[in-house]
Protein backbone atom coordinates (compact mmCIF):
# COMPACT_ATOMS: atom_id res chain seq x y z
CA UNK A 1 107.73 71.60 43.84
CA UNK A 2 107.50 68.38 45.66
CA UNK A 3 108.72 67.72 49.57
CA UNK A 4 111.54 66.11 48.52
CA UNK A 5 112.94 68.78 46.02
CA UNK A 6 112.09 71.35 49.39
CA UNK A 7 114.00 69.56 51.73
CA UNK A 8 116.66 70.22 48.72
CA UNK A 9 116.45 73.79 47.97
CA UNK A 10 119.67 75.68 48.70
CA UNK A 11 119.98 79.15 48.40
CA UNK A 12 124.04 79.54 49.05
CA UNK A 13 124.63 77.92 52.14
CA UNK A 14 121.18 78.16 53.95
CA UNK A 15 118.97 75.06 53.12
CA UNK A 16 115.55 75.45 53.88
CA UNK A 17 115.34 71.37 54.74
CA UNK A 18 116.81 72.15 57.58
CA UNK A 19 115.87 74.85 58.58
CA UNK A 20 111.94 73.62 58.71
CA UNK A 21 113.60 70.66 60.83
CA UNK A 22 115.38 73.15 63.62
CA UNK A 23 112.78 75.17 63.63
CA UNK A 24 110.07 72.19 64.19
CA UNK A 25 112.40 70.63 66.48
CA UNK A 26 112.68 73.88 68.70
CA UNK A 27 108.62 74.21 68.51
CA UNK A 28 108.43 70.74 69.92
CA UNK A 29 110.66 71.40 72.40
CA UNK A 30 109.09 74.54 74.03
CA UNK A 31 105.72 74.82 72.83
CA UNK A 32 103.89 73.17 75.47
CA UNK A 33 105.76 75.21 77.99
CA UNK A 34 104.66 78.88 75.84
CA UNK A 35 100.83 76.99 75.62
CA UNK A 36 100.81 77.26 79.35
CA UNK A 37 102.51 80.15 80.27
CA UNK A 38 99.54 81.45 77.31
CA UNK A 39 96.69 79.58 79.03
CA UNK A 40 97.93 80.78 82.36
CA UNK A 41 98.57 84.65 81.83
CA UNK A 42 94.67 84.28 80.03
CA UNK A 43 92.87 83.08 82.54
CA UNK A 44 94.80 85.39 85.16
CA UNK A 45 94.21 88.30 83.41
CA UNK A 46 90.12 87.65 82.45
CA UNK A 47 89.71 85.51 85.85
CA UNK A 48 91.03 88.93 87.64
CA UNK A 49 88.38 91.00 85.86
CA UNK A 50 85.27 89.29 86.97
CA UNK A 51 85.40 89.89 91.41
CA UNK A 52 86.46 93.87 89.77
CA UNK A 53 83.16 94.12 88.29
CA UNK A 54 85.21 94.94 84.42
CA UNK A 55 84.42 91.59 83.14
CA UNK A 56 82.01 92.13 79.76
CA UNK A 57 80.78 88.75 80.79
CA UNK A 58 79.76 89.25 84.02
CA UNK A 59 76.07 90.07 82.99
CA UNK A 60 76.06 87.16 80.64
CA UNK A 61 77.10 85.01 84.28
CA UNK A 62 74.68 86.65 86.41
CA UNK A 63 71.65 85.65 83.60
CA UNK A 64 72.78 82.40 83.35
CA UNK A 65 73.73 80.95 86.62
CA UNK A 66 70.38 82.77 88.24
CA UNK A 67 70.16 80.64 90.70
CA UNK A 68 73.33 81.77 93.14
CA UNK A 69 73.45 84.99 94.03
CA UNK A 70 75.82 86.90 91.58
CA UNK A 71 77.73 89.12 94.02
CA UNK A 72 78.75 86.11 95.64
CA UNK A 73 79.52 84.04 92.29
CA UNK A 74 81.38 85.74 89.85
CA UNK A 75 84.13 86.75 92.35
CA UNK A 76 84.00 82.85 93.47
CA UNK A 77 84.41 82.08 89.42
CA UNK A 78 87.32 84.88 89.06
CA UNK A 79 89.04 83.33 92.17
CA UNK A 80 88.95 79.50 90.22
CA UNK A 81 89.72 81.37 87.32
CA UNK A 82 93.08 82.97 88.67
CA UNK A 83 93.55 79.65 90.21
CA UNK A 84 93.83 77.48 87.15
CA UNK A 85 96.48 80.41 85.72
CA UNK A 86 98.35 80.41 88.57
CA UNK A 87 98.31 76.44 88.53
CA UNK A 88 99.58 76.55 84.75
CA UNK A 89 102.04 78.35 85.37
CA UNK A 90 103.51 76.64 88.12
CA UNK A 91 104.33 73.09 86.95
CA UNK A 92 103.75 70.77 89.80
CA UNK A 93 100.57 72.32 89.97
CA UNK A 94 99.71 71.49 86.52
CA UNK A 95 97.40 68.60 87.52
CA UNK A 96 95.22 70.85 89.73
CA UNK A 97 94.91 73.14 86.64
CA UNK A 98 93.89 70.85 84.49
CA UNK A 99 91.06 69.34 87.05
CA UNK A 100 89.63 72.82 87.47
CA UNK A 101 89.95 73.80 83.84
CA UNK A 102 87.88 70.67 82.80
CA UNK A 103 85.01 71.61 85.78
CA UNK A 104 84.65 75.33 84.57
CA UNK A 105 84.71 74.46 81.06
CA UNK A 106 81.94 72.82 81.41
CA UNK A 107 79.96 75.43 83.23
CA UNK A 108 81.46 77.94 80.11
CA UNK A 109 79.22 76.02 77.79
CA UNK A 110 76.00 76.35 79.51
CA UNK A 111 75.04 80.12 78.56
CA UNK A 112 74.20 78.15 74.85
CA UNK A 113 71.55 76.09 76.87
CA UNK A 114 69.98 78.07 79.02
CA UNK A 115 70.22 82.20 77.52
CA UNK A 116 70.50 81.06 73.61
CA UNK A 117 68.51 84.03 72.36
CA UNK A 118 71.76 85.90 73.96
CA UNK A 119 74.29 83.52 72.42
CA UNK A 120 72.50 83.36 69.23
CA UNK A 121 71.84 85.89 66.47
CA UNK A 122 70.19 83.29 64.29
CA UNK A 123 69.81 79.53 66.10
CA UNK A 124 72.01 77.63 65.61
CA UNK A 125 74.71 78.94 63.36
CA UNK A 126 74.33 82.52 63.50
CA UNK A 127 76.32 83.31 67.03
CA UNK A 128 76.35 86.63 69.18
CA UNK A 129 79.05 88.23 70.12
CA UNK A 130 78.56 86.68 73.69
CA UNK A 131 78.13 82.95 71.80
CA UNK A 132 81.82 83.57 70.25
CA UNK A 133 83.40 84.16 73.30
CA UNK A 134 81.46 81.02 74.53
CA UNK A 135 82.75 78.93 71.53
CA UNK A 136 86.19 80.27 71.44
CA UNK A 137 86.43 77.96 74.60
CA UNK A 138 86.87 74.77 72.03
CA UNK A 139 90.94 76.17 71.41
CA UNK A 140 90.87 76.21 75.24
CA UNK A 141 90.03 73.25 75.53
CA UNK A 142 92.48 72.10 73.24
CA UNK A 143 95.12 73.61 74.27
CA UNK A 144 94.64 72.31 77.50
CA UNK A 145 94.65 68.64 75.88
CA UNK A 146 97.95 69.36 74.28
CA UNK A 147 99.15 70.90 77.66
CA UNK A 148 98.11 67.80 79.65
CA UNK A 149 99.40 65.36 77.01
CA UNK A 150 103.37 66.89 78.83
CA UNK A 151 102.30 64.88 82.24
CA UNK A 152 103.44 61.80 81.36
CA UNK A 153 107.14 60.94 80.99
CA UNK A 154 105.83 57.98 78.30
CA UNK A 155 103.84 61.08 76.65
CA UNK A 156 107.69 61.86 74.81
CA UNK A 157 106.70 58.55 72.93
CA UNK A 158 104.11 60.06 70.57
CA UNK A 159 106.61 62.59 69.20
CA UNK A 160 108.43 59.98 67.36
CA UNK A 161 104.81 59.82 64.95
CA UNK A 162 104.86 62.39 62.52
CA UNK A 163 101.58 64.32 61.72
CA UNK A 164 100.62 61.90 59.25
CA UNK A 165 100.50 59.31 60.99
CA UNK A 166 98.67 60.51 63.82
């Protein structure tokens, strides 16, 4: 069945053309505001664990960042941590989110540079359970992308393109 005979199908009265438009209209409409609210309530909740010492990570930080002392570090990392969420969730805060999202994302990656044999079960596609909590980061990232593309009043522009065009 082709798009255009889709857009057609009627079964009685409901019409499943438009009900895929309301229902991607509606997702346009509020899914940058459920992507934060997400991204915030995650990075609460795991940011919270790490200064309680119930982090499963917080081995993984003390081997990699070796060089502060960890008692001192991971609650400094669950603070930021709590911080972005709180930021997210808050919308005029959204900016300072994003800054320190960006800055501890990068410091997420660095576990695959300097503890591999912990990331990896076999280098360099083979990854740990520690290396796919490390990678999972990428959606993070991304969401945060698709969160920060809602700063700008011009960002409303690039709705008008649909997916294939983009």
């Amino acid at each position: 069945m082709s798009k255009a005979e889709m857009t057609k199908l009627k079964i009685g009265n409901f019409e499943l053309g438009r009900c895929d438009e309301r229902a991607a209209e509606w997702m346009h409409r509020h899914g940058q505001v459920f992507l934060r609210y997400s991204l915030g309530i995650v990075f609460i909740w795991l940011g919270a664990l790490k200064p309680l010492g119930l982090s499963p990570v917080n081995t993984l930080i003390t081997n990699t960042v070796f060089w502060f002392p960890s008692d001192v570090f991971i609650p400094f990392l669950g603070f930021w941590e709590v911080a972005i969420g709180v930021c997210l969730i808050f919308r005029p805060l959204l900016r300072v989110a994003l800054t320190l999202l960006f800055l501890q994302l990068f410091g997420t990656v660095l576990p695959l540079a300097v503890v591999p044999e912990v990331c990896f079960t076999t280098f360099p596609y083979g990854l740990s359970l520690e290396g796919q909590y490390i990678i999972k980061n990428i959606i993070i990232l991304s969401a945060a992308i698709v969160v920060g593309g809602g700063l700008s009043e011009q960002s409303s522009q690039y709705a008008q393109f649909s997916a294939s065009s983009t």
